[in-house]
Structure formats: structure tokens, C-alpha cells
N, C-alpha and C. Protein backbone atom coordinates (compact mmCIF):
# COMPACT_ATOMS: atom_id res chain seq x y z
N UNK A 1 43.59 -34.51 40.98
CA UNK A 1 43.72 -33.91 42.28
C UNK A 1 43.77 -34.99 43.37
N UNK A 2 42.70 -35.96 43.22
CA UNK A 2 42.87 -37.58 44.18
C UNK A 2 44.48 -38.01 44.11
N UNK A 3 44.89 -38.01 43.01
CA UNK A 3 46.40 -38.63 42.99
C UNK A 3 47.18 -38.08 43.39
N UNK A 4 47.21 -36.55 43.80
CA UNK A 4 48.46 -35.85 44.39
C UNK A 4 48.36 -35.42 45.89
N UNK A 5 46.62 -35.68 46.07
CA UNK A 5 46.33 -35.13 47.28
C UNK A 5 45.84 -36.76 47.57
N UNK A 6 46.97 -36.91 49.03
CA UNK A 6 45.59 -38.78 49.29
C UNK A 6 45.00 -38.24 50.95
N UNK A 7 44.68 -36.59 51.12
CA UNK A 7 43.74 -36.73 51.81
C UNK A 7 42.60 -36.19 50.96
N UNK A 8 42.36 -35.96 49.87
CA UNK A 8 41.18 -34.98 49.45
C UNK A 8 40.11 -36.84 48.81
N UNK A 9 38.55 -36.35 49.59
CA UNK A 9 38.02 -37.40 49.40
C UNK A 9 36.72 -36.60 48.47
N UNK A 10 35.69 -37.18 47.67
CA UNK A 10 34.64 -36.93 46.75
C UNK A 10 33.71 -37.26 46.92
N UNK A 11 32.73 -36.57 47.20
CA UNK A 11 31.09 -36.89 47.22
C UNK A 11 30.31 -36.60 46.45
N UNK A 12 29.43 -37.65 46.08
CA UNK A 12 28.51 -37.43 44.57
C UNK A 12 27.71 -37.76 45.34
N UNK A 13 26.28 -36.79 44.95
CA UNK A 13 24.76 -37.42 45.00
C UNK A 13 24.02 -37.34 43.86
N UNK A 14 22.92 -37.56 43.72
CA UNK A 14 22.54 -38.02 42.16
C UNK A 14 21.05 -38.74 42.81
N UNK A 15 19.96 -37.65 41.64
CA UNK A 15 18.78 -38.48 41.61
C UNK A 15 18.78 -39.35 41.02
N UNK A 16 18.05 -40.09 41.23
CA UNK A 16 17.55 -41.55 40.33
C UNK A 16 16.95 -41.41 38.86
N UNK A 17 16.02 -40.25 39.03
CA UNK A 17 15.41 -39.73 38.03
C UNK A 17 16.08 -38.55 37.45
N UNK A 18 17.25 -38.23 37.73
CA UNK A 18 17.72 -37.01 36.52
C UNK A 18 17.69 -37.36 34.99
N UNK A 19 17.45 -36.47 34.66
CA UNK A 19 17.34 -36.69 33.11
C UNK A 19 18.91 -35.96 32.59
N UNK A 20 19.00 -35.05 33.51
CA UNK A 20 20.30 -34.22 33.23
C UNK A 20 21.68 -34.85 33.31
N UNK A 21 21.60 -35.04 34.60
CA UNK A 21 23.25 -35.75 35.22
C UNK A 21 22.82 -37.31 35.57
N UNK A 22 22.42 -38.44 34.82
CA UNK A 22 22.12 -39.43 35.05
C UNK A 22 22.89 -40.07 35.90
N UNK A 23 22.44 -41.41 36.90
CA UNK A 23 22.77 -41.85 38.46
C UNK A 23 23.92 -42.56 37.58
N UNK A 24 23.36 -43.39 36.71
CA UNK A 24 24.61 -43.99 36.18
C UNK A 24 25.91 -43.57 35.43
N UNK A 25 25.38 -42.19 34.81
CA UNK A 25 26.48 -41.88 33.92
C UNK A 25 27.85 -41.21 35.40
N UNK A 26 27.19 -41.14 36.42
CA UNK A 26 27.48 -40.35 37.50
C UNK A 26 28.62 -42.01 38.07
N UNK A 27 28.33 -42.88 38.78
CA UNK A 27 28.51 -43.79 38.67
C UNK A 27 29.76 -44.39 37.44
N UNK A 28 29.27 -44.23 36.37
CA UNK A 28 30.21 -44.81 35.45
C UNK A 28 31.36 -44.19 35.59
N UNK A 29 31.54 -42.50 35.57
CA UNK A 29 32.44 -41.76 35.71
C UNK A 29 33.23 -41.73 37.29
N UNK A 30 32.89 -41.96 38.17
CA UNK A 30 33.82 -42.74 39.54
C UNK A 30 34.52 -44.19 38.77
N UNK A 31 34.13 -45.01 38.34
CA UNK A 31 34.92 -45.95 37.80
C UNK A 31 35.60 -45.75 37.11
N UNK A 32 35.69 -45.06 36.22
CA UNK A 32 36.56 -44.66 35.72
C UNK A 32 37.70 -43.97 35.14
N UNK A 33 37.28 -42.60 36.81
CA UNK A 33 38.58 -42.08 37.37
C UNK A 33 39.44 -43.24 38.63
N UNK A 34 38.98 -44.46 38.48
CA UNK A 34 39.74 -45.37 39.62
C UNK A 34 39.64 -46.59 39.43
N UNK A 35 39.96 -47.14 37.99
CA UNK A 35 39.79 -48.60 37.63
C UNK A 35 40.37 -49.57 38.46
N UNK A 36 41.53 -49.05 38.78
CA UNK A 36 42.23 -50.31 40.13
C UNK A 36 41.34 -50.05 41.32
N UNK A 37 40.45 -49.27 41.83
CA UNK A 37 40.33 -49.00 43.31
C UNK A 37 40.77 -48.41 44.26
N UNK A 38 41.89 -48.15 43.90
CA UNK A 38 43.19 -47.34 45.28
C UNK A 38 42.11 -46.54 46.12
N UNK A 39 41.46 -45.55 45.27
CA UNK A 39 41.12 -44.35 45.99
C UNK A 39 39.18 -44.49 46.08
N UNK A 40 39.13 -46.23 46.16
CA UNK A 40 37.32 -46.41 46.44
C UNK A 40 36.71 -45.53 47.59
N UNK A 41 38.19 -45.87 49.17
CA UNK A 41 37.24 -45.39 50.20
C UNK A 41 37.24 -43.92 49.96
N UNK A 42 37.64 -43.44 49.18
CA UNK A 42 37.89 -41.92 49.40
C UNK A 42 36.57 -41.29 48.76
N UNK A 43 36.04 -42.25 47.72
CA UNK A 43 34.85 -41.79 47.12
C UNK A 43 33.70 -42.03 48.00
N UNK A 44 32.33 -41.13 47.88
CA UNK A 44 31.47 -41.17 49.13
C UNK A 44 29.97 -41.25 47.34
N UNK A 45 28.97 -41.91 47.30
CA UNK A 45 28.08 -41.82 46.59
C UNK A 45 26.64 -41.77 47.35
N UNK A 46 25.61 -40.83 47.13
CA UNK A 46 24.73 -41.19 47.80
C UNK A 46 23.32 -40.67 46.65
N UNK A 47 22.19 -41.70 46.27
CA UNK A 47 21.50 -41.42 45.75
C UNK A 47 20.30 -41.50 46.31
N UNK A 48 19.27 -40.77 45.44
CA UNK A 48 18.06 -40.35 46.16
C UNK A 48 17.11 -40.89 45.33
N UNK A 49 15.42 -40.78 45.59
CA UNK A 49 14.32 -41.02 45.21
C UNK A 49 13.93 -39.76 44.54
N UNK A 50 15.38 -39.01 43.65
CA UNK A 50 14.13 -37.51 42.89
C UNK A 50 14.75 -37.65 41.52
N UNK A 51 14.30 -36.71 41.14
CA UNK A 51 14.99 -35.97 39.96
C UNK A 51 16.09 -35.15 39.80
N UNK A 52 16.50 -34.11 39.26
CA UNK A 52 17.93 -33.27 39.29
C UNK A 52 17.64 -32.32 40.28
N UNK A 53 16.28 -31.97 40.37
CA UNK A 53 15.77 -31.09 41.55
C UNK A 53 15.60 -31.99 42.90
N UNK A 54 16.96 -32.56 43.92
CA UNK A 54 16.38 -33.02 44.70
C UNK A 54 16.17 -32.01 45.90
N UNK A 55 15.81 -30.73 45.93
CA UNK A 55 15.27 -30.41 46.96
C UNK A 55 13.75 -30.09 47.02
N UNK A 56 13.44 -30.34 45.68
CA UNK A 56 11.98 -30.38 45.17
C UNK A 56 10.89 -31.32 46.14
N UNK A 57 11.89 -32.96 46.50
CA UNK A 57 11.32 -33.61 47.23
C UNK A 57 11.89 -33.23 48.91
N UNK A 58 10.65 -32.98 49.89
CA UNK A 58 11.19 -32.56 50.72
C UNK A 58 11.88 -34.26 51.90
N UNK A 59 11.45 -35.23 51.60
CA UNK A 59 12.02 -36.32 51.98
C UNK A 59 13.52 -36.26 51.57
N UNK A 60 13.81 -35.96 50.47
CA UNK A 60 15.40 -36.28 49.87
C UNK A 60 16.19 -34.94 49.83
N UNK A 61 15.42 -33.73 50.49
CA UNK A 61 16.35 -32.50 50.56
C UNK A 61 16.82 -32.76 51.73
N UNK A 62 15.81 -33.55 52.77
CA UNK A 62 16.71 -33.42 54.22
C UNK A 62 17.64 -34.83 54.56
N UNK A 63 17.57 -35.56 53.96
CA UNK A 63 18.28 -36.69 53.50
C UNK A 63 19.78 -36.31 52.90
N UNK A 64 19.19 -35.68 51.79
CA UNK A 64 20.45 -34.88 51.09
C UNK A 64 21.31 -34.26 52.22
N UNK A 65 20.80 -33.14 52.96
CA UNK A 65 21.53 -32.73 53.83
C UNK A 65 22.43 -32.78 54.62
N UNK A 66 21.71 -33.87 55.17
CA UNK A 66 22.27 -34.88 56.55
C UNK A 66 23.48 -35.37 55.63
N UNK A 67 23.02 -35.91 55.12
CA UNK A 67 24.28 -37.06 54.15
C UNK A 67 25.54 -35.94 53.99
N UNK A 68 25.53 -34.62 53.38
CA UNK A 68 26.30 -33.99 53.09
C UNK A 68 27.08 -33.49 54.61
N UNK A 69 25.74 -33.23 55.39
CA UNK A 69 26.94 -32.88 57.07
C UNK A 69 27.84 -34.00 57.59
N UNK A 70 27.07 -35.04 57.12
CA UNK A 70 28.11 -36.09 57.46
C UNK A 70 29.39 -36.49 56.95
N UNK A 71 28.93 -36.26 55.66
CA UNK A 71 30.56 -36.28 54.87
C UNK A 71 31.57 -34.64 55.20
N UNK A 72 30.67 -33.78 55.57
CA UNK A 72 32.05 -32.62 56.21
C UNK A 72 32.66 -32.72 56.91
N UNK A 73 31.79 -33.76 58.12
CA UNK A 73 31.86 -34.01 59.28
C UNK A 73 33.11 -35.18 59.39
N UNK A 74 33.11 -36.28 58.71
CA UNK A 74 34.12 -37.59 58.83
C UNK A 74 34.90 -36.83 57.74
N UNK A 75 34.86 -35.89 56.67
CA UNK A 75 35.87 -35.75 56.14
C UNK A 75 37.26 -34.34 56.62
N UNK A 76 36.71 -33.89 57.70
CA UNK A 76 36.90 -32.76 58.37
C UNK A 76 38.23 -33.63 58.97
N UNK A 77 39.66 -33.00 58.79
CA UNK A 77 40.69 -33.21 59.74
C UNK A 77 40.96 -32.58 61.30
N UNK A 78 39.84 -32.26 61.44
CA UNK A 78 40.08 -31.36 62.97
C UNK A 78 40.61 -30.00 63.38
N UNK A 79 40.26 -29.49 62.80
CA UNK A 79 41.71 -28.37 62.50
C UNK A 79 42.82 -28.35 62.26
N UNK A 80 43.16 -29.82 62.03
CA UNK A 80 44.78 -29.71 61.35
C UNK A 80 44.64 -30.07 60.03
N UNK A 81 45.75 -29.49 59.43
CA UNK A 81 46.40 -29.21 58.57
C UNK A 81 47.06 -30.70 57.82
N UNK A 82 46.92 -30.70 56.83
CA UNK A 82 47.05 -32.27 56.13
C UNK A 82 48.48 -32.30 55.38
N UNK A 83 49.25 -33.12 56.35
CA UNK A 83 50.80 -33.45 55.61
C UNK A 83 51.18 -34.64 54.97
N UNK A 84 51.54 -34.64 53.40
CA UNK A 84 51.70 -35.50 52.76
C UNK A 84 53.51 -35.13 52.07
């Protein structure tokens, strides 16, 4: 979908401590949907101090948050419409 669309960008967050969706296996898998790089800035990663439950910690739910309004926010075209 990155390769046909070059405005659609990806955000991963990821506890430190998941046992489930590990930070790295999370991590490994961005590298290796983009071994050259082309589409680095498009990827957004942000990890936390929890487990898979990060709203469990209330430090990293509102962390989490923010981080996520921000990426709607810079990834938001304005109301227009994206021509490729």
C-alpha cells in the first residue's frame, strides 16, 4: 500500500515489555518492508515503558495519546484530497 500510495505514512507503537508483539520483532518488520529506505520518513515508531497493555500504565497511555494526535495531526493533508 506504501508503494502505490507515497502519501499514506505508518505508525507503530510498541511496549518495551510485550511479550506478545515484541518492540523488536515490531522494528525488525519496518526494515524489512523498506530495506533501501525510500519510505523511512513515512514510517513514524514510538515506544513506551509498558507491556502490550500500554494503557495499563497511566504515564504511557497519555504519552501514547499525544504521540498518536500528533501523528493525525502532521499526517492530516488539510482537507485536501491527495493527488498522485
Amino acid at each position: 500500500a506504501m508503494a502505490e500510495n507515497p502519501f499514506l505514512k505508518v505508525f507503530i507503537q510498541s511496549g518495551f515489555y510485550d511479550g506478545a508483539t515484541t518492540y523488536f520483532s515490531a522494528k525488525y518488520t519496518m526494515w524489512q518492508i523498506d530495506p533501501s529506505g525510500k519510505m523511512k520518513d513515512r514510517f513514524y515508531f514510538k515506544g513506551y515503558r509498558s507491556g502490550h497493555m500500554m494503557y495499563l500504565r497511566n504515564e504511557d497511555l497519555i504519552k501514547a495519546n499525544d504521540d498518536l494526535r500528533s501523528f493525525i495531526k502532521e499526517s492530516s493533508a488539510n482537507g485536501k484530497s491527495a493527488k498522485y
